[in-house]
N, C-alpha and C. Protein backbone atom coordinates (compact mmCIF):
# COMPACT_ATOMS: atom_id res chain seq x y z
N UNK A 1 87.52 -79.98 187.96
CA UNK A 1 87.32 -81.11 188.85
C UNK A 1 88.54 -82.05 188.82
N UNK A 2 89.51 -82.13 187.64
CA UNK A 2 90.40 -82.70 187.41
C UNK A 2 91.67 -82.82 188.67
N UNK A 3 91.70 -81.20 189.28
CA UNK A 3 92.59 -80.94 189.90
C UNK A 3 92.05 -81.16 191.67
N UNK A 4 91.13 -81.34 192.01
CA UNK A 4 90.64 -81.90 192.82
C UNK A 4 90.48 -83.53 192.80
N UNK A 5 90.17 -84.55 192.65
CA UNK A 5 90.49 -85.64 192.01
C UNK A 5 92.16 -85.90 192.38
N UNK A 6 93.12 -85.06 191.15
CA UNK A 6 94.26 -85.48 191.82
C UNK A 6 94.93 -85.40 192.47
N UNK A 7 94.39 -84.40 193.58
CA UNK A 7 94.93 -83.86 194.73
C UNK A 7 94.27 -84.70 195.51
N UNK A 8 93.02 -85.08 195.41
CA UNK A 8 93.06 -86.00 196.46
C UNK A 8 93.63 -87.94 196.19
N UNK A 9 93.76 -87.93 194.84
CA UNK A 9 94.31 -89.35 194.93
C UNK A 9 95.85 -89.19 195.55
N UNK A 10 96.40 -88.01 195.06
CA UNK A 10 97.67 -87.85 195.78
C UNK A 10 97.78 -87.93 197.06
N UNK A 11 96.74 -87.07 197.79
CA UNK A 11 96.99 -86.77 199.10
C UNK A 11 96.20 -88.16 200.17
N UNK A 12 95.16 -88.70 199.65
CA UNK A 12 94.85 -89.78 200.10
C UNK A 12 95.21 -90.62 199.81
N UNK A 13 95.87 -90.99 198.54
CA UNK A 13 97.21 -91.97 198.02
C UNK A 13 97.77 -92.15 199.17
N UNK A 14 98.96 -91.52 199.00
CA UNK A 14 100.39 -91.67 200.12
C UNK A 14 99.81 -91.67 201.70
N UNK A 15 98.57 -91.61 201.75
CA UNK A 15 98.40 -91.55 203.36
C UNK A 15 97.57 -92.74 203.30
N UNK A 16 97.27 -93.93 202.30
CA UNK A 16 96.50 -94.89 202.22
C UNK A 16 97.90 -96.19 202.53
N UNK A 17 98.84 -95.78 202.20
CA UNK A 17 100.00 -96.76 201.74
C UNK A 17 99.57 -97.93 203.03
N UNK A 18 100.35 -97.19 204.31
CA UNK A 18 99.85 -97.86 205.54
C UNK A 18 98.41 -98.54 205.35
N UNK A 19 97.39 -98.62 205.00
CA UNK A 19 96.08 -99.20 204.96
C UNK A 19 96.31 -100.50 204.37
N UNK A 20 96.93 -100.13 202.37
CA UNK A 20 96.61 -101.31 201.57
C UNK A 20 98.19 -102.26 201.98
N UNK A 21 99.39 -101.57 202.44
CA UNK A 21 100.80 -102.15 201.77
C UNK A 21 101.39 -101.73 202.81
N UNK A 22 101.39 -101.88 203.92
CA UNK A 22 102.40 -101.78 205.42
C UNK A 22 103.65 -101.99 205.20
N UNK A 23 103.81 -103.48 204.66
CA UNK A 23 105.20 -104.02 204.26
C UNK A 23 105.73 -103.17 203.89
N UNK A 24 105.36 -102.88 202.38
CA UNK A 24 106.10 -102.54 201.56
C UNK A 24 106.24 -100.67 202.13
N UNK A 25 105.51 -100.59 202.66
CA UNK A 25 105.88 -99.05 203.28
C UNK A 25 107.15 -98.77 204.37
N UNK A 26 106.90 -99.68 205.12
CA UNK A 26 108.55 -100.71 206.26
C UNK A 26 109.65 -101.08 205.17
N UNK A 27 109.51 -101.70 204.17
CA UNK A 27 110.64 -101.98 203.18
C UNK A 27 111.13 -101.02 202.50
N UNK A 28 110.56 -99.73 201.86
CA UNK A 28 110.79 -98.54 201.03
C UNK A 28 111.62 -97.66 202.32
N UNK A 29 111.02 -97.61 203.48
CA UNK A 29 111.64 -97.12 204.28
C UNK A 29 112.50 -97.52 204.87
N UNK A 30 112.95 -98.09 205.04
CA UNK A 30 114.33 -99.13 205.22
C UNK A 30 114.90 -99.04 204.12
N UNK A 31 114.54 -99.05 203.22
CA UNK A 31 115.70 -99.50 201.64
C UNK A 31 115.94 -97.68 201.48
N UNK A 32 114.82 -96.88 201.32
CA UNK A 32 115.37 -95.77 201.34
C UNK A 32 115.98 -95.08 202.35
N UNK A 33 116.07 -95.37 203.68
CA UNK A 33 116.53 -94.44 204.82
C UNK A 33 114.71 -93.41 205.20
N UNK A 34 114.80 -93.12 206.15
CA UNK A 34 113.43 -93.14 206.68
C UNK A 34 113.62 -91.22 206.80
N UNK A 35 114.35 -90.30 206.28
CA UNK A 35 114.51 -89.31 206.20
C UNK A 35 113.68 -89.08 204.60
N UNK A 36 114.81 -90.00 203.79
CA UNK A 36 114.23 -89.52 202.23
C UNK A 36 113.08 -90.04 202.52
N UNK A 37 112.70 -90.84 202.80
CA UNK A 37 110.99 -91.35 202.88
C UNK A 37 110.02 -90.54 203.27
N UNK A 38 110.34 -90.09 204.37
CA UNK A 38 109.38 -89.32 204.77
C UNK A 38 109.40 -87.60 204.09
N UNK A 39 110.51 -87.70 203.42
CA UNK A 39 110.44 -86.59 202.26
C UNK A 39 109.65 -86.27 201.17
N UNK A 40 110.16 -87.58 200.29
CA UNK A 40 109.12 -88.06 199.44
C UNK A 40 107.89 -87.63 199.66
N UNK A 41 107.49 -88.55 200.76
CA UNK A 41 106.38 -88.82 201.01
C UNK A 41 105.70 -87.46 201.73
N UNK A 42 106.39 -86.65 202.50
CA UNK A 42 105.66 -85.38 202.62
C UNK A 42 105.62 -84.15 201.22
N UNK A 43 106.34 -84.64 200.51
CA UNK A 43 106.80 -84.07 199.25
C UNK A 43 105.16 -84.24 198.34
N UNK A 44 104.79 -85.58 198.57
CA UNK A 44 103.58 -85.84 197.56
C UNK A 44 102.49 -85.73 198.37
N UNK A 45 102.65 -85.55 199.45
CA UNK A 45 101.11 -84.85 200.27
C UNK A 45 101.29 -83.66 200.04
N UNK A 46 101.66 -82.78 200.59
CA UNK A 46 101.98 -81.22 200.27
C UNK A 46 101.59 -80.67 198.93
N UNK A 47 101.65 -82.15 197.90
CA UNK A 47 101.65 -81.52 196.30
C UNK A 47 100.49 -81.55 196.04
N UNK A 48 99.61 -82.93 196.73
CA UNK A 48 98.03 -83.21 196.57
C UNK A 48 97.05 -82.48 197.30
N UNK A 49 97.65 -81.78 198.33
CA UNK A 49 97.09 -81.06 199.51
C UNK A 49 96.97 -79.81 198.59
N UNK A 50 97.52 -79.12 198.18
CA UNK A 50 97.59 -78.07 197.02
C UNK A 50 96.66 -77.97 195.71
N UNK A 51 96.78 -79.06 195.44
CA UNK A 51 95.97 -79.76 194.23
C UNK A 51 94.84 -79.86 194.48
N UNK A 52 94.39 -80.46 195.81
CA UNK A 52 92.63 -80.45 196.26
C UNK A 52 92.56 -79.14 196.49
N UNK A 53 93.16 -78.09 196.90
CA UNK A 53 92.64 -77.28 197.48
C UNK A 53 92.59 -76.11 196.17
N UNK A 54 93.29 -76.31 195.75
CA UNK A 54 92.91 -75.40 193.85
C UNK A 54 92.03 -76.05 193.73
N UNK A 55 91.45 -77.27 193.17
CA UNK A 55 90.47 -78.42 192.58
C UNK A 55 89.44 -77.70 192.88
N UNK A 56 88.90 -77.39 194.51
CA UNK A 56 87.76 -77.51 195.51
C UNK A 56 87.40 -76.31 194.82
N UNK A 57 88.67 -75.09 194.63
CA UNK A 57 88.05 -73.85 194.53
C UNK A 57 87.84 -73.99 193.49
N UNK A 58 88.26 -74.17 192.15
CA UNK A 58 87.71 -74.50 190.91
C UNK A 58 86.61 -74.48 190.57
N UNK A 59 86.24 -76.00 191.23
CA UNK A 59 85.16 -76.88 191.46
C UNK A 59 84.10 -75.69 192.21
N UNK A 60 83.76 -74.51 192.79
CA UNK A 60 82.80 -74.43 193.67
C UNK A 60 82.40 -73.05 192.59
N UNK A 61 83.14 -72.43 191.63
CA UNK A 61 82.81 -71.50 190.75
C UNK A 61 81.92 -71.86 189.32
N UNK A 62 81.96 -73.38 189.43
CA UNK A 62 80.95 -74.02 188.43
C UNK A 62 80.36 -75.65 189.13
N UNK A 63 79.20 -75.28 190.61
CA UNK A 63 79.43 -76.36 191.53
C UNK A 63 77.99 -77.04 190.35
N UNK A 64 78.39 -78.63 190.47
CA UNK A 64 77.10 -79.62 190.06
C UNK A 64 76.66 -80.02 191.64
N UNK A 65 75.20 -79.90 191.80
CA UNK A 65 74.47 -79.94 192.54
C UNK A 65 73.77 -81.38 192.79
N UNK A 66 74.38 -81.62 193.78
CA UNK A 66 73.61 -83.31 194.07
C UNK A 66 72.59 -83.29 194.99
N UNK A 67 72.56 -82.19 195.65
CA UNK A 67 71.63 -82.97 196.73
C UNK A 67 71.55 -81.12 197.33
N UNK A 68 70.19 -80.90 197.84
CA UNK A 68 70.18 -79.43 198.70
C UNK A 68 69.84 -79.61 200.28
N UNK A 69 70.58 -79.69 201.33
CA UNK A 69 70.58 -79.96 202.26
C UNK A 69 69.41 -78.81 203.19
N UNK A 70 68.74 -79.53 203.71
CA UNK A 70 67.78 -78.53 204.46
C UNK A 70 68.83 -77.67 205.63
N UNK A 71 68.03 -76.19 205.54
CA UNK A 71 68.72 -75.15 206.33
C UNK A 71 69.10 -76.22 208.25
N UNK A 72 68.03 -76.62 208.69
CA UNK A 72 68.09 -76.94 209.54
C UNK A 72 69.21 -77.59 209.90
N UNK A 73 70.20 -78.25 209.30
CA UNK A 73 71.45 -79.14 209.51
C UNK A 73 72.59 -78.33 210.28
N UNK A 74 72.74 -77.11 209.22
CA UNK A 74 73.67 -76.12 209.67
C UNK A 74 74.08 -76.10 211.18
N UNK A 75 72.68 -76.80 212.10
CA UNK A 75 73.42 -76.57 213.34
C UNK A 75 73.82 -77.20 213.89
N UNK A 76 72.84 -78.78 213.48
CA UNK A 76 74.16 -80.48 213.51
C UNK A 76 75.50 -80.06 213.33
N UNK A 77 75.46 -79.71 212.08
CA UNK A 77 77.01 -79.75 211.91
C UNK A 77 77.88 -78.71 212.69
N UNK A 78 77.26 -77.61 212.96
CA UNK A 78 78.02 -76.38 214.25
C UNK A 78 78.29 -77.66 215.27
N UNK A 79 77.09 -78.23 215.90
CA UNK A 79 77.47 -79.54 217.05
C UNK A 79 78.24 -80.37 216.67
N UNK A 80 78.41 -81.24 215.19
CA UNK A 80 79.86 -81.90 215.48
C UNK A 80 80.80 -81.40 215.15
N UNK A 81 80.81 -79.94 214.57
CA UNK A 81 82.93 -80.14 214.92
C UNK A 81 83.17 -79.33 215.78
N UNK A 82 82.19 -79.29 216.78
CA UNK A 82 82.66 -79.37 218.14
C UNK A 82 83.76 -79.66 219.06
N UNK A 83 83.79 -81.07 218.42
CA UNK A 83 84.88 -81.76 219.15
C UNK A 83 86.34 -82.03 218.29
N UNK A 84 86.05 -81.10 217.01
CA UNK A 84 86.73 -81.96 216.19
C UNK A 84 88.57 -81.42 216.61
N UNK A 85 88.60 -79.81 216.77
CA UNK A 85 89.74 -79.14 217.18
C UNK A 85 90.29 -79.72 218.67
N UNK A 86 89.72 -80.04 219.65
CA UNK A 86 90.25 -80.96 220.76
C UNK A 86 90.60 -82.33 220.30
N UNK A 87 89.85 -82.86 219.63
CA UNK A 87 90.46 -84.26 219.37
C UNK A 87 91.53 -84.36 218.35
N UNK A 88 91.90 -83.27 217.44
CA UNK A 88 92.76 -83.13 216.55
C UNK A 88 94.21 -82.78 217.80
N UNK A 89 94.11 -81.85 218.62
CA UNK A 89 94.88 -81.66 219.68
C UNK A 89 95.25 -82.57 220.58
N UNK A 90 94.35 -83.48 220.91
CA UNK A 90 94.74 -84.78 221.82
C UNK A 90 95.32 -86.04 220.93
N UNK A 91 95.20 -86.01 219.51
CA UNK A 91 96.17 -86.47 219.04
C UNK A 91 97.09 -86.42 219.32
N UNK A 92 97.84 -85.38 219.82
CA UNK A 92 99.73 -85.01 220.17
C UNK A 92 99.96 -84.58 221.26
N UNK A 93 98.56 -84.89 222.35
CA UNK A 93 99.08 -84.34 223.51
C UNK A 93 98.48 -85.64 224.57
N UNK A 94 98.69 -86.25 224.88
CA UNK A 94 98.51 -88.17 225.13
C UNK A 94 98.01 -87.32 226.81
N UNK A 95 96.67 -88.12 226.95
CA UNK A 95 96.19 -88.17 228.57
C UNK A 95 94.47 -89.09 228.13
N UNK A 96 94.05 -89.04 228.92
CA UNK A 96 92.87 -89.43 229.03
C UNK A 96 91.55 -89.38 227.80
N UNK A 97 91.54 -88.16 227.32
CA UNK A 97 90.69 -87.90 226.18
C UNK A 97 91.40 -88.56 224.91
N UNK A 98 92.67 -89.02 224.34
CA UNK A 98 93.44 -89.60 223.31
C UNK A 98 93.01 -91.43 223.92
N UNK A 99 93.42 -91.38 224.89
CA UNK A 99 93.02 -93.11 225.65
C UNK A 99 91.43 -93.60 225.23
N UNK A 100 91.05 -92.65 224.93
CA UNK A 100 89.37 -92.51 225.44
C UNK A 100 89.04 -92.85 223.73
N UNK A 101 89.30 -91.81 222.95
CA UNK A 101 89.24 -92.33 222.04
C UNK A 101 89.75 -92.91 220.46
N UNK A 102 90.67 -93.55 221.23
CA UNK A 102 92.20 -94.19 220.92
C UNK A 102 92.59 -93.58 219.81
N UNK A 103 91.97 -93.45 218.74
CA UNK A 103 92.75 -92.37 217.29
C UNK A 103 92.00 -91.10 217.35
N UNK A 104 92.08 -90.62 217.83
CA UNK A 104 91.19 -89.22 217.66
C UNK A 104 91.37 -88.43 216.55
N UNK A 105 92.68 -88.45 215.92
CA UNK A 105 93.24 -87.37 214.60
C UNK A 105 91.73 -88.40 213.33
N UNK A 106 91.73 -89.45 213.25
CA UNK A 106 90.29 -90.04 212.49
C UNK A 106 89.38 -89.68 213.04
N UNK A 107 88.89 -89.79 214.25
CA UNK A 107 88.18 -89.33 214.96
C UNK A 107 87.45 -87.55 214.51
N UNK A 108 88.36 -87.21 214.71
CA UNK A 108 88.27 -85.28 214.17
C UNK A 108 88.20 -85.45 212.68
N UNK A 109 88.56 -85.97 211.90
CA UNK A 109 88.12 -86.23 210.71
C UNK A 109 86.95 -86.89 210.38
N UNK A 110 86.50 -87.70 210.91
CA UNK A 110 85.22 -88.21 210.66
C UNK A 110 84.20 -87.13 210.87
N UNK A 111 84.49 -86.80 211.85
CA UNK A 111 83.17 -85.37 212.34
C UNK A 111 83.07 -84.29 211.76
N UNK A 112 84.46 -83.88 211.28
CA UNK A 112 85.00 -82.62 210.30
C UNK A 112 84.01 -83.47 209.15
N UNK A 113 84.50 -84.18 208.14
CA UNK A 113 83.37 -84.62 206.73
C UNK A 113 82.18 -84.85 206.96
N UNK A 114 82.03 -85.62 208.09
CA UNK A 114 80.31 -85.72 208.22
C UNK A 114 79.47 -84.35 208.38
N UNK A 115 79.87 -83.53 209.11
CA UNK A 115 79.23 -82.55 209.18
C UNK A 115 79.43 -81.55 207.48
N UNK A 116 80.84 -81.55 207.06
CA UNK A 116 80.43 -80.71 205.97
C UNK A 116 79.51 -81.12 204.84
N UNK A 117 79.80 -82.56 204.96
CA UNK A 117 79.10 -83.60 204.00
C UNK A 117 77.19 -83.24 204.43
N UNK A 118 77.40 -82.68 205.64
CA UNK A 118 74.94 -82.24 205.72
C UNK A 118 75.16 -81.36 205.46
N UNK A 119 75.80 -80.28 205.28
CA UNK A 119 75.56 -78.87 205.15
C UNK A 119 75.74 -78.61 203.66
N UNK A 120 76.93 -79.65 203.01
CA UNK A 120 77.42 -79.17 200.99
C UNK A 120 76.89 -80.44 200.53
N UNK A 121 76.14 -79.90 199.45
CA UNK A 121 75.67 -80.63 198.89
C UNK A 121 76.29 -80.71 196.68
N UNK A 122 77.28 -80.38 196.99
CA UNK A 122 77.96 -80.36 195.18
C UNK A 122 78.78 -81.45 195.12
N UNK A 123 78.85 -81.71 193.87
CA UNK A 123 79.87 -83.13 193.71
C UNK A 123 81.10 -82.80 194.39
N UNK A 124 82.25 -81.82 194.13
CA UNK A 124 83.15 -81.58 194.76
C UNK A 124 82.87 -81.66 195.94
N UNK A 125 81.84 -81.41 196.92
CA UNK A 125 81.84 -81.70 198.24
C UNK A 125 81.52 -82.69 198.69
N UNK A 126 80.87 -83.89 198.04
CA UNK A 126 80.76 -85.00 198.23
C UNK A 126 82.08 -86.10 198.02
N UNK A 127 83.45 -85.53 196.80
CA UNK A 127 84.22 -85.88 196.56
C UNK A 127 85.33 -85.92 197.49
N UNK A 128 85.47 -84.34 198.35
CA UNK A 128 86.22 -83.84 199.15
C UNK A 128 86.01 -84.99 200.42
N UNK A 129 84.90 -84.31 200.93
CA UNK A 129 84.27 -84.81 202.39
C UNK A 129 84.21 -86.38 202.42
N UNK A 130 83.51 -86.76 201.81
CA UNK A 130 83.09 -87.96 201.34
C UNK A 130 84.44 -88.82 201.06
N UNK A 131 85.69 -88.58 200.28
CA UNK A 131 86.46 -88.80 200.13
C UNK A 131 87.28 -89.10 201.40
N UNK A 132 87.41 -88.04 202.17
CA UNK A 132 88.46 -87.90 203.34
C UNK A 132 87.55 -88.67 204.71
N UNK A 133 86.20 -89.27 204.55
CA UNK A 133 85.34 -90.04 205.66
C UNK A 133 85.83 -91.63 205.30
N UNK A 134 85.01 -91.64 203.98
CA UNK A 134 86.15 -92.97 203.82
C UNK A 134 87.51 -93.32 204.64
N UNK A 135 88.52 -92.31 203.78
CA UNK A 135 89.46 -92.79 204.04
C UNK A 135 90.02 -93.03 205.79
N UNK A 136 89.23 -92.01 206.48
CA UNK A 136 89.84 -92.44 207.92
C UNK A 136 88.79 -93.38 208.58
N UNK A 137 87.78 -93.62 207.96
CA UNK A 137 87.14 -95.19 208.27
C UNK A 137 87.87 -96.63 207.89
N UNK A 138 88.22 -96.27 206.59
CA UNK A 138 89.25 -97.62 206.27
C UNK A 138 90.48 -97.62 207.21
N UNK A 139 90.92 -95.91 207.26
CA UNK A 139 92.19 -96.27 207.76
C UNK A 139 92.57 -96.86 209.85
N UNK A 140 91.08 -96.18 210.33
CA UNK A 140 90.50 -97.15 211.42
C UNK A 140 90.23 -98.70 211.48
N UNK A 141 89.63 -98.79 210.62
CA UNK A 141 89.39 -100.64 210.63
C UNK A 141 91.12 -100.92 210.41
N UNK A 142 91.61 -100.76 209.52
CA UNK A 142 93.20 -101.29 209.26
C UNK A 142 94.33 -101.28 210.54
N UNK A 143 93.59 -100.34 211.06
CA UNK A 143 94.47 -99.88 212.33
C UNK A 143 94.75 -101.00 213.61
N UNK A 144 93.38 -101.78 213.12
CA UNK A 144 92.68 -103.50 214.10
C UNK A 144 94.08 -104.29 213.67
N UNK A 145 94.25 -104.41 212.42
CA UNK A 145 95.34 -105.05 211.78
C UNK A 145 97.25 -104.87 211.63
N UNK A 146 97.67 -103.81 212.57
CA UNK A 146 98.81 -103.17 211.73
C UNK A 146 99.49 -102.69 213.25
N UNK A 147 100.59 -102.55 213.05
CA UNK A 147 100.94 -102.43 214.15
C UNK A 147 101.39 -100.93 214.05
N UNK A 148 100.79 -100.32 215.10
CA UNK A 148 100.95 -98.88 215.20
C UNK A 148 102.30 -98.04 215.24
N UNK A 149 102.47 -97.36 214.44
CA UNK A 149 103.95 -96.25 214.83
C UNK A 149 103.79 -95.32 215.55
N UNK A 150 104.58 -95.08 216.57
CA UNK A 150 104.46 -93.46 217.56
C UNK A 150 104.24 -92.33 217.06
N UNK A 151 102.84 -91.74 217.37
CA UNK A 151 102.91 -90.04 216.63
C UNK A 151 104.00 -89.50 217.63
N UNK A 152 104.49 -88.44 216.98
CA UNK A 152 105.15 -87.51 217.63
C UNK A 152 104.22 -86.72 218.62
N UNK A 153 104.66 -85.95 219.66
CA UNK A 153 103.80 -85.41 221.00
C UNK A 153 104.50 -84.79 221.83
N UNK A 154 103.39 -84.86 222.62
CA UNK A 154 104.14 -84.18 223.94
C UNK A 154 104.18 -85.01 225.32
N UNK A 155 105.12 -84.86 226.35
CA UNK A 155 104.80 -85.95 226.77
C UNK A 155 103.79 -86.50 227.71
N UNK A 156 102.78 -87.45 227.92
CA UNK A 156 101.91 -87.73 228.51
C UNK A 156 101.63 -86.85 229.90
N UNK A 157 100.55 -86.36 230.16
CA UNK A 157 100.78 -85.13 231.15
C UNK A 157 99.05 -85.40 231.50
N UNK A 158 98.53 -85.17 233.11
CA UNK A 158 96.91 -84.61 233.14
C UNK A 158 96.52 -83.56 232.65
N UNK A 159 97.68 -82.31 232.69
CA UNK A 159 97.25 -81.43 231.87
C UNK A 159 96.64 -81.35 230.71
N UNK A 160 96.95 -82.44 229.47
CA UNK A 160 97.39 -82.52 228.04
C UNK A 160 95.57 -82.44 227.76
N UNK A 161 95.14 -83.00 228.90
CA UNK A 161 93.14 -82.88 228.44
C UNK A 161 93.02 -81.53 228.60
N UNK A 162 93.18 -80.77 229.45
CA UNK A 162 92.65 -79.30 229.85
C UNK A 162 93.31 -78.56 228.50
N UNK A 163 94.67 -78.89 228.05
CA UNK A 163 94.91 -77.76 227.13
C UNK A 163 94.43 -78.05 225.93
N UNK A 164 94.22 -79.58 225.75
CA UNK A 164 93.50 -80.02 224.26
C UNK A 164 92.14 -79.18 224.44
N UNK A 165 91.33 -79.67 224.85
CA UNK A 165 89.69 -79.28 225.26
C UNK A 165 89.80 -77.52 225.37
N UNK A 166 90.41 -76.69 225.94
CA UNK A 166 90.53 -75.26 226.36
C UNK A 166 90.64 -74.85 224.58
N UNK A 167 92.24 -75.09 224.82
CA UNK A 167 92.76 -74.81 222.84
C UNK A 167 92.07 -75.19 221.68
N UNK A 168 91.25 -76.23 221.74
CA UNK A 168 90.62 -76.51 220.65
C UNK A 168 89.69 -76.19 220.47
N UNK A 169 88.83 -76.21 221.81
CA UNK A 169 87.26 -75.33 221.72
C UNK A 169 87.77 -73.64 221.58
N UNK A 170 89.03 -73.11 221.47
CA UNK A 170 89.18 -71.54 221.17
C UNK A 170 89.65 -71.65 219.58
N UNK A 171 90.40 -72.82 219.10
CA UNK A 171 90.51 -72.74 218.18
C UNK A 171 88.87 -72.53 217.27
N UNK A 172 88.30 -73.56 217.68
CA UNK A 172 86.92 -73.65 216.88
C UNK A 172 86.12 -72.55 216.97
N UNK A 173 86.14 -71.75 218.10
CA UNK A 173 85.89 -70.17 218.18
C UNK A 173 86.28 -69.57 217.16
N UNK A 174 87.53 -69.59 217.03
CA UNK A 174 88.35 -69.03 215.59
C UNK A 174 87.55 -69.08 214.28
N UNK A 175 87.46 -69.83 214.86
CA UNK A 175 87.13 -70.77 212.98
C UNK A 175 85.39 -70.23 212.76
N UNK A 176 84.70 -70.31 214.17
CA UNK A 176 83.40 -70.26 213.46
C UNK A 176 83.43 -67.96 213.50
N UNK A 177 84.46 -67.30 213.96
CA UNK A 177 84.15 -66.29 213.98
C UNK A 177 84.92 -65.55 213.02
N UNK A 178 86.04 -65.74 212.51
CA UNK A 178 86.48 -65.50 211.70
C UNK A 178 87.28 -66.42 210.71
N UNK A 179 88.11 -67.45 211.03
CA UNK A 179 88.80 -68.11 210.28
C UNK A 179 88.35 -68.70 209.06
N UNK A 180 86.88 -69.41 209.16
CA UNK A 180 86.38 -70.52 207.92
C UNK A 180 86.15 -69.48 206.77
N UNK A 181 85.48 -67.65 207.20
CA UNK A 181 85.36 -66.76 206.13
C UNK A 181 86.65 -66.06 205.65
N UNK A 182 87.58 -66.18 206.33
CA UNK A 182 89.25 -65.68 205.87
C UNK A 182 89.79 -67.23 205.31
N UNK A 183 89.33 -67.79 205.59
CA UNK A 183 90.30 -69.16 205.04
C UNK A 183 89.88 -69.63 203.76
N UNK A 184 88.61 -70.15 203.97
CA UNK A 184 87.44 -70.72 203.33
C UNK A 184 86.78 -69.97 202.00
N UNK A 185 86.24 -68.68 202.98
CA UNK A 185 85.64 -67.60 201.78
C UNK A 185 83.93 -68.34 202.07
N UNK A 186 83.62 -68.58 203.25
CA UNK A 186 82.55 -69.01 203.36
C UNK A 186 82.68 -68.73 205.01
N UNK A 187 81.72 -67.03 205.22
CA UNK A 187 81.75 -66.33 206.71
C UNK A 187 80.75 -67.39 207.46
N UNK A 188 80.74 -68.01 209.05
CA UNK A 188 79.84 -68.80 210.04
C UNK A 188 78.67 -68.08 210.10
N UNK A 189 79.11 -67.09 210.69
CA UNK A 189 78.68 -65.93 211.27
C UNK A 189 78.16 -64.88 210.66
């Protein structure tokens, strides 16, 4: 559990900076040059992203059991991450559905944990999920406060809804037909 834990203080660390310490995230990047920064700083996500994801598997070969979620959920949660692969896509592809619901990359994260959060019921999955709902709830409210930086994208287009919505609902095809049991080790289907 150790290695889950610090993969996610790592990886929700450095992606919290912006939430608690803006300034000082504008000042490090400025004082360091905004190349090494974002080095660093992809340097220690990449390391925590690694770290949760050993942790999780660890963690699920000796799972503590909090809670047993009734079978029935399984299909809530098929219904919300529904949306979660289009709105992860309209993150970087700016039209109407990103306008609509102004951060969507939190957005797709909220729906991504909530739903795994009815279906797993082990501490590690309450740590994981639970962990990563928080954090793009805080990092939404903060968002009221802070002045936004440009994601990178594509450029604003009517198309950018049709290929988010098309691509993401095939991605999520993916995922519920083969990907989550090749990725995951946990088959949809």
């Amino acid at each position: 559990m150790i290695y889950l834990v610090l993969g996610l203080v790592l990886f929700l660390g450095v992606h919290s900076i912006s939430i608690a310490a803006p300034g000082w995230r504008d000042a490090r990047a400025a004082a360091m040059g905004e190349g090494a920064w974002k080095g660093i700083y992809s340097l220690i996500s990449i390391v925590g992203f690694v770290l949760l994801i050993y942790g999780y598997g660890l963690a699920r070969h000796e799972p503590v059991v909090l809670y047993t979620p009734p079978a029935a959920l399984r299909h809530l949660a098929m219904l919300l991450m529904l949306p979660v692969f289009p709105l992860l896509l309209a993150a970087y592809l700016p039209g109407r559905l990103k306008r609509a619901a102004k951060h969507p990359m939190l957005l797709a994260v909220k729906f991504w944990a909530l739903a795994h959060l009815l279906v797993n019921g082990t501490l590690a999955d309450v740590l994981l999920f639970g962990g990563f709902l928080l954090w793009a709830a805080a990092d939404r409210v903060s968002m009221k406060h802070r002045v936004q930086r440009p994601l990178p994208g594509a450029p604003a287009s009517a198309m950018n809804d049709a290929i988010a919505v098309v691509a993401g609902l095939a991605i999520y095809a993916l995922f519920v037909v083969w990907a989550h049991g090749a990725l995951i080790g946990i088959a949809l289907m």
